[in-house]
C-alpha atoms as a PDB file:
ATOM      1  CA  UNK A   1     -52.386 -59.288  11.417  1.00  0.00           C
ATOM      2  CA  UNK A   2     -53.973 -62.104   9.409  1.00  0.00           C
ATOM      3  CA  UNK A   3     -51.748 -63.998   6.424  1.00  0.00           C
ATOM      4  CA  UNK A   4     -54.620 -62.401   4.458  1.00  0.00           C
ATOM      5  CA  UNK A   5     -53.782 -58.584   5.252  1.00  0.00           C
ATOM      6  CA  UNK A   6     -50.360 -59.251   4.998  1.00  0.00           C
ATOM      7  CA  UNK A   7     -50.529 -61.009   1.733  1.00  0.00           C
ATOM      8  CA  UNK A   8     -52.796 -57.912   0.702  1.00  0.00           C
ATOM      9  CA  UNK A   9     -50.564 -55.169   1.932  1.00  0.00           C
ATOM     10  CA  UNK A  10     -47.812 -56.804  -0.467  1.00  0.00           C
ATOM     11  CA  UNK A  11     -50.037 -57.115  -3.815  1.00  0.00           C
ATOM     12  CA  UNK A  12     -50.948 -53.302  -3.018  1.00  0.00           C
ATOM     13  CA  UNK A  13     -47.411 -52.003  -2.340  1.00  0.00           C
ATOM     14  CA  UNK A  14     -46.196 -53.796  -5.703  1.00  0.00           C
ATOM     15  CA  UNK A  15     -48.972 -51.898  -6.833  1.00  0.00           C
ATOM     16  CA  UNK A  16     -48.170 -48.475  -5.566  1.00  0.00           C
ATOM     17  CA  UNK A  17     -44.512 -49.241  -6.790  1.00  0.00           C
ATOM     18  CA  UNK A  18     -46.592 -49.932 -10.574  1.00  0.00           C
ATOM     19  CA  UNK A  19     -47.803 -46.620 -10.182  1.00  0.00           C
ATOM     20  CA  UNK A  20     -44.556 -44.874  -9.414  1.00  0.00           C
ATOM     21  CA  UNK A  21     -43.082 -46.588 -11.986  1.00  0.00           C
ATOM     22  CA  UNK A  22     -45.803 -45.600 -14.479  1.00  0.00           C
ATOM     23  CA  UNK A  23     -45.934 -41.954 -12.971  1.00  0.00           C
ATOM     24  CA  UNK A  24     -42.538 -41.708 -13.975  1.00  0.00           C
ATOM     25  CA  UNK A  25     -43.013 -43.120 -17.541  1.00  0.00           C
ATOM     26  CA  UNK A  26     -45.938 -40.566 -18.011  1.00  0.00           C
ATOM     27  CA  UNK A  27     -44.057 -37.329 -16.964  1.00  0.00           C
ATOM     28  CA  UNK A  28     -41.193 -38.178 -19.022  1.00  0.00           C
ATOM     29  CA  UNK A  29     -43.740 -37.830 -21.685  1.00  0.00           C
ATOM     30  CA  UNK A  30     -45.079 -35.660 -20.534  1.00  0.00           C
ATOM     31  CA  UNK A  31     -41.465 -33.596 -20.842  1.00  0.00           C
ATOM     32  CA  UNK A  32     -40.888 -35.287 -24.423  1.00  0.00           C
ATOM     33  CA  UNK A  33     -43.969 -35.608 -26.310  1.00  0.00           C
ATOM     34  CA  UNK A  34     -41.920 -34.477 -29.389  1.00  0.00           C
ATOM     35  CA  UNK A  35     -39.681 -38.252 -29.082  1.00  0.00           C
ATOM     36  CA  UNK A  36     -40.534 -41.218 -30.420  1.00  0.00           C
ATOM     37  CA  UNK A  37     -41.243 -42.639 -26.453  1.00  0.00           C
ATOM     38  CA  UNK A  38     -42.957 -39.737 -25.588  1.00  0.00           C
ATOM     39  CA  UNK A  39     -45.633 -39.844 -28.997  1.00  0.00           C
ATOM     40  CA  UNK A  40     -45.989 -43.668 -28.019  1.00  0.00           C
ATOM     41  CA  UNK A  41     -47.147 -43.103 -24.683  1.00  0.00           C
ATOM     42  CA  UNK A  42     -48.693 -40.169 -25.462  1.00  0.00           C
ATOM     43  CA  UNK A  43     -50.830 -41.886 -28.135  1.00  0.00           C
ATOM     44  CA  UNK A  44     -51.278 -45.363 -26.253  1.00  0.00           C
ATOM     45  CA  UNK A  45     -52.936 -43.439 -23.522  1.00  0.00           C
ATOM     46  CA  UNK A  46     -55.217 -40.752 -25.542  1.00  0.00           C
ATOM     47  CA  UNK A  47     -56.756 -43.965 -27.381  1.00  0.00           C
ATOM     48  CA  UNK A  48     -57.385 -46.281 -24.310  1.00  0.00           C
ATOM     49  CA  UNK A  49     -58.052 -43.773 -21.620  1.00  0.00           C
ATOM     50  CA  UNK A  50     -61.373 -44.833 -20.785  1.00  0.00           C
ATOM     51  CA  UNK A  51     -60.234 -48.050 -20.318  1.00  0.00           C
ATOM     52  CA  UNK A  52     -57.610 -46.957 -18.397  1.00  0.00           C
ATOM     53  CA  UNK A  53     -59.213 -44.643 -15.738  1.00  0.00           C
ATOM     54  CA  UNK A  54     -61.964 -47.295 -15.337  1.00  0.00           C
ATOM     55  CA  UNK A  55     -59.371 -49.659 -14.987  1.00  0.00           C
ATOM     56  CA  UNK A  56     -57.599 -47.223 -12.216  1.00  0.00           C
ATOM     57  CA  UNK A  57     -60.934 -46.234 -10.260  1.00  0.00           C
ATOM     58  CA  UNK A  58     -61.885 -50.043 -10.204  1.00  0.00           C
ATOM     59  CA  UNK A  59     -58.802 -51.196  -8.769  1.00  0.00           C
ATOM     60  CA  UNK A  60     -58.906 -48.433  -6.123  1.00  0.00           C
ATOM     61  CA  UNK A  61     -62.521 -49.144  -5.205  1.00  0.00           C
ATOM     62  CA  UNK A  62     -61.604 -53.108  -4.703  1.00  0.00           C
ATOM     63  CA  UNK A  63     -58.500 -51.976  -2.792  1.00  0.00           C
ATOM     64  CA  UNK A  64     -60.510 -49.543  -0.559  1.00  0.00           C
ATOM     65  CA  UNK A  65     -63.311 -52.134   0.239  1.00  0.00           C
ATOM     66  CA  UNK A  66     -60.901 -54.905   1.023  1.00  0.00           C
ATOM     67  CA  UNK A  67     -59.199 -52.718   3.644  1.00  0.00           C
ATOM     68  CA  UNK A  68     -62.417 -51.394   5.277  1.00  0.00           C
ATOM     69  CA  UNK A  69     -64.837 -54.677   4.691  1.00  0.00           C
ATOM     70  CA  UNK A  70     -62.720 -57.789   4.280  1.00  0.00           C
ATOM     71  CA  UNK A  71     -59.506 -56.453   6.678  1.00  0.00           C
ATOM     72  CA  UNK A  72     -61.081 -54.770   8.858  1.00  0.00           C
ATOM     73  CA  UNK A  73     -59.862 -51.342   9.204  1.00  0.00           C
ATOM     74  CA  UNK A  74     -62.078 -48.858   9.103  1.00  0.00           C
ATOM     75  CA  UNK A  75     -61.630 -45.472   7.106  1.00  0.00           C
ATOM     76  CA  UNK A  76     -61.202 -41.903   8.576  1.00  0.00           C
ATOM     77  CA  UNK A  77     -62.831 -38.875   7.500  1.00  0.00           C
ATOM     78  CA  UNK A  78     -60.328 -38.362   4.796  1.00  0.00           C
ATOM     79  CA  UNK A  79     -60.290 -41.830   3.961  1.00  0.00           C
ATOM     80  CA  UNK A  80     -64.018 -41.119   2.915  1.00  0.00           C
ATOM     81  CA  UNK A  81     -63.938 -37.581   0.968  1.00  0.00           C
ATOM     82  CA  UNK A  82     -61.019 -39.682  -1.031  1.00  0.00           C
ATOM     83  CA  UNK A  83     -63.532 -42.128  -1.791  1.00  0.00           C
ATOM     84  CA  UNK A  84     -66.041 -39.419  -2.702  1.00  0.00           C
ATOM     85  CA  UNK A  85     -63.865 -39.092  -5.690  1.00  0.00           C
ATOM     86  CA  UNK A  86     -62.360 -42.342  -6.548  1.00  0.00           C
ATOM     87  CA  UNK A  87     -66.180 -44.349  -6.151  1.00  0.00           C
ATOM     88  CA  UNK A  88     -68.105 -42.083  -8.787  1.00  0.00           C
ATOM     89  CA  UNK A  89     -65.542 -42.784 -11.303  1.00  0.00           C
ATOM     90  CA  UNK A  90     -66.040 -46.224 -11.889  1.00  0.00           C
ATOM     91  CA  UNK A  91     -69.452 -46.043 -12.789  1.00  0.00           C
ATOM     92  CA  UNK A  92     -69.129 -42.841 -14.793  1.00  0.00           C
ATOM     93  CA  UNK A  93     -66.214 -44.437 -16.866  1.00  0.00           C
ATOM     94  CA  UNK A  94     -68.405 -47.335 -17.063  1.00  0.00           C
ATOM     95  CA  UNK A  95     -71.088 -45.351 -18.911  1.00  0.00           C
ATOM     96  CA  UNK A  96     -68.542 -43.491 -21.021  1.00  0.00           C
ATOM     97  CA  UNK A  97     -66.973 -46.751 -22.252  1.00  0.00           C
ATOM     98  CA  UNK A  98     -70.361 -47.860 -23.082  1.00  0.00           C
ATOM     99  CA  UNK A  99     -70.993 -44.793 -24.898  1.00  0.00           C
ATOM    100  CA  UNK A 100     -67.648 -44.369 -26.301  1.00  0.00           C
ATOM    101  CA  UNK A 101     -67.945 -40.542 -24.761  1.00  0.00           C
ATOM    102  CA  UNK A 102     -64.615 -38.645 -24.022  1.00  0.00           C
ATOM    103  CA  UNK A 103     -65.841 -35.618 -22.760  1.00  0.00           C
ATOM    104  CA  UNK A 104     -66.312 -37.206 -18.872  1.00  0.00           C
ATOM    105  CA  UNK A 105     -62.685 -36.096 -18.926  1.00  0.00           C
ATOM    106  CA  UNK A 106     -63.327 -32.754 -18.388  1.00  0.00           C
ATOM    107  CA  UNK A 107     -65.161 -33.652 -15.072  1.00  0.00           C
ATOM    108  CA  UNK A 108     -62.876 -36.653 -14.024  1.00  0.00           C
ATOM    109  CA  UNK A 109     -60.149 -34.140 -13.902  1.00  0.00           C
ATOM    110  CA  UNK A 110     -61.526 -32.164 -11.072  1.00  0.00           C
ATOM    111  CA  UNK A 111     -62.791 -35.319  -9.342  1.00  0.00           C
ATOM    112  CA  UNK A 112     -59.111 -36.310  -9.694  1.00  0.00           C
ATOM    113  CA  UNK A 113     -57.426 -33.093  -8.716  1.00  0.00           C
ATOM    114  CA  UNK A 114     -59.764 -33.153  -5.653  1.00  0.00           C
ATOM    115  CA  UNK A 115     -58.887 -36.786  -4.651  1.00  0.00           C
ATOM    116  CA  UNK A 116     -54.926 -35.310  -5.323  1.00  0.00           C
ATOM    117  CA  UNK A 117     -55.348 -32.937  -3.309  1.00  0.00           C
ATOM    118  CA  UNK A 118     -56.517 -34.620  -0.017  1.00  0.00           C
ATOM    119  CA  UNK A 119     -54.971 -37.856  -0.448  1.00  0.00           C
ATOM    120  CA  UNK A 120     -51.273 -35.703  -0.957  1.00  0.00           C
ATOM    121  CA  UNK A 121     -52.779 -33.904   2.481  1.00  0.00           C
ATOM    122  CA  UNK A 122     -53.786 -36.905   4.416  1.00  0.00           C
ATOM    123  CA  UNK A 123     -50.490 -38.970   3.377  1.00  0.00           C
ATOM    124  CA  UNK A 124     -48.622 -35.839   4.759  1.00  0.00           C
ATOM    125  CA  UNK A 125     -50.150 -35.958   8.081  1.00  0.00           C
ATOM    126  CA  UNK A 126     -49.517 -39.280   8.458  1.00  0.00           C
ATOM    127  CA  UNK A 127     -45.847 -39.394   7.914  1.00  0.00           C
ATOM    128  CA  UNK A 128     -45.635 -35.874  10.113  1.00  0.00           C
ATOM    129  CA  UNK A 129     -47.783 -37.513  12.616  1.00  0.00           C
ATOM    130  CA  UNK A 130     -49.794 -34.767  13.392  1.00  0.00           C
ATOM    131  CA  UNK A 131     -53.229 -33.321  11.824  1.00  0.00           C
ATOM    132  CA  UNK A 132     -53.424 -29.368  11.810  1.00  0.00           C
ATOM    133  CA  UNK A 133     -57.545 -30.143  11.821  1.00  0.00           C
ATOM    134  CA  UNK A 134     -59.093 -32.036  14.068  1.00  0.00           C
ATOM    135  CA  UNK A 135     -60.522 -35.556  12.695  1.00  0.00           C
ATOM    136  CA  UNK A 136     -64.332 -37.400  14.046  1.00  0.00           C
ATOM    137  CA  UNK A 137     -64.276 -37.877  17.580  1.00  0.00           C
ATOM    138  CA  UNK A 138     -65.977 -41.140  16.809  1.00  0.00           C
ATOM    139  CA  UNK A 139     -63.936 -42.398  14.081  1.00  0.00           C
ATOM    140  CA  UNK A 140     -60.452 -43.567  13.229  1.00  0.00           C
ATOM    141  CA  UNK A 141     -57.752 -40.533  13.427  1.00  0.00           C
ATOM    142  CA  UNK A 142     -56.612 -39.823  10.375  1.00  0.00           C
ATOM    143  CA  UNK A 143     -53.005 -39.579  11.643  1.00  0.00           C
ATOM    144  CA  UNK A 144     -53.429 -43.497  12.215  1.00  0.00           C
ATOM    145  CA  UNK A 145     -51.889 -45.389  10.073  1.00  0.00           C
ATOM    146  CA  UNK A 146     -52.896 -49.000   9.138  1.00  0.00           C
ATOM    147  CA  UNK A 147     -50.455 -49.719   6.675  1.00  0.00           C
ATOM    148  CA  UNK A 148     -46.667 -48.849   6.389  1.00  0.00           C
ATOM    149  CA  UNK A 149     -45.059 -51.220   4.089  1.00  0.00           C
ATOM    150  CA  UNK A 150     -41.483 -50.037   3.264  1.00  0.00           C
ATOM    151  CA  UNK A 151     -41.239 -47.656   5.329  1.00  0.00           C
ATOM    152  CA  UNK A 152     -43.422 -44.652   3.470  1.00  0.00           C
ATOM    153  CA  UNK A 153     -46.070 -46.984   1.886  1.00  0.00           C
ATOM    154  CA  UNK A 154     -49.609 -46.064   3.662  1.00  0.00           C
ATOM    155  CA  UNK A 155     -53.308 -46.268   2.540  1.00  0.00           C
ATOM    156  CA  UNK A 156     -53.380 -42.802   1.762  1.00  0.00           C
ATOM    157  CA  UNK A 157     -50.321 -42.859  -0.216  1.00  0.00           C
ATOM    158  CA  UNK A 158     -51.575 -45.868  -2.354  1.00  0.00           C
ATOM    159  CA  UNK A 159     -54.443 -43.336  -3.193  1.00  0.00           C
ATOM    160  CA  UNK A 160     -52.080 -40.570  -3.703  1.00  0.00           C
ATOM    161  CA  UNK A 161     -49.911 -42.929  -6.470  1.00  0.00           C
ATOM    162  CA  UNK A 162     -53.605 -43.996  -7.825  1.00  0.00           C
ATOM    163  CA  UNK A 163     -54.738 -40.099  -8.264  1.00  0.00           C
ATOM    164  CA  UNK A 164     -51.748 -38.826  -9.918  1.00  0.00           C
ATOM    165  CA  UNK A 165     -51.372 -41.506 -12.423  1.00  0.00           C
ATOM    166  CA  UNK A 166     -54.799 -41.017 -13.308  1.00  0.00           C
ATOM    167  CA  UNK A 167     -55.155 -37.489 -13.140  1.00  0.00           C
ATOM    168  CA  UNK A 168     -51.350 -37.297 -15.598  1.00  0.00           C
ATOM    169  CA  UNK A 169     -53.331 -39.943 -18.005  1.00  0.00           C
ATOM    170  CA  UNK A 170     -56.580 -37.512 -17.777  1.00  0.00           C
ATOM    171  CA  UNK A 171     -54.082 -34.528 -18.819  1.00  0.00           C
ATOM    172  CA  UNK A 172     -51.786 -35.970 -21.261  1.00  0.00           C
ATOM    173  CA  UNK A 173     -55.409 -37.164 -23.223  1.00  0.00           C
ATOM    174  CA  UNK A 174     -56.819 -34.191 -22.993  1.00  0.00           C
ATOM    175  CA  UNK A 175     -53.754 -32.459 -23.995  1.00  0.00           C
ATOM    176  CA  UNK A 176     -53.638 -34.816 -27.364  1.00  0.00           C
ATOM    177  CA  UNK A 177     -57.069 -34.136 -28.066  1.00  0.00           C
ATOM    178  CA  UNK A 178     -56.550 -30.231 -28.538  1.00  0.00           C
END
């Protein structure tokens, strides 16, 4: 492994850690929206959350493409379909920051609960070690795993931590909009 990789698999775990951290923080406002932590949160991330999910999709894209085009390692099948809904995002929060237009919400979250969804899947397989469906013949396995920093942190998990803290910011601001 190159000084490179390693020094990237580092920057992303504190990164996945971030996100833990912040998932955290969110639910418990999620729990207490009535407190005076929970209303700050709560209103910190209804007013900047197009700034925020940009931020989050950008940050995943940049991860993703270091991994596959600077790194090296090439994604599996569920690698891709997770990118099918992180990669959209960027440029359709980039519009709605332009236009100052909430309502891409409504569609992030499903992009978002899809990118859940199979990232929570394909981070199970790989710390079971066995797939239940069969991956490309000619590709990667998607039981393969890259990464594992700390013992549990793995490319699909950093996707995992990067769809659930966007997808709790997507529902606590659309909750505060109601």
């Amino acid at each position: 492994m190159t000084p490179f990789a390693l020094v990237w698999d580092q920057v992303m775990s504190v990164s996945v850690f971030a996100g833990i951290f912040a998932s955290f923080g969110l639910i418990v406002a999620l729990l207490t929206p009535k407190t005076p932590y929970g209303k700050a949160v709560i209103d910190f991330v209804h007013k900047n959350i197009l700034g925020v999910a940009f931020f989050i999709n950008f940050a995943a894209l940049v991860g993703s493409l270091v991994y596959s085009n600077v790194i090296g390692y090439p994604p599996c099948l569920l690698c891709w379909y997770a990118r099918v809904a992180f990669y959209p995002q960027v440029i359709l929060f980039a519009i709605a920051i332009f236009k100052n237009d909430r309502k891409i919400i409504d569609y992030a979250i499903g992009l978002t609960a899809f990118g859940l969804l199979i990232t929570g899947f394909h981070s199970m397989i790989q710390w079971v070690g066995e797939s239940p469906i069969p991956c490309s013949a000619d590709g990667i396995s998607c039981v393969t795993r890259q990464v594992f920093t700390y013992g549990f942190i793995t490319i699909p998990f950093m996707g995992f931590i990067g769809f659930l803290v966007l997808f709790l910011c997507l529902y606590l601001s659309k909750r505060q909009a109601k």
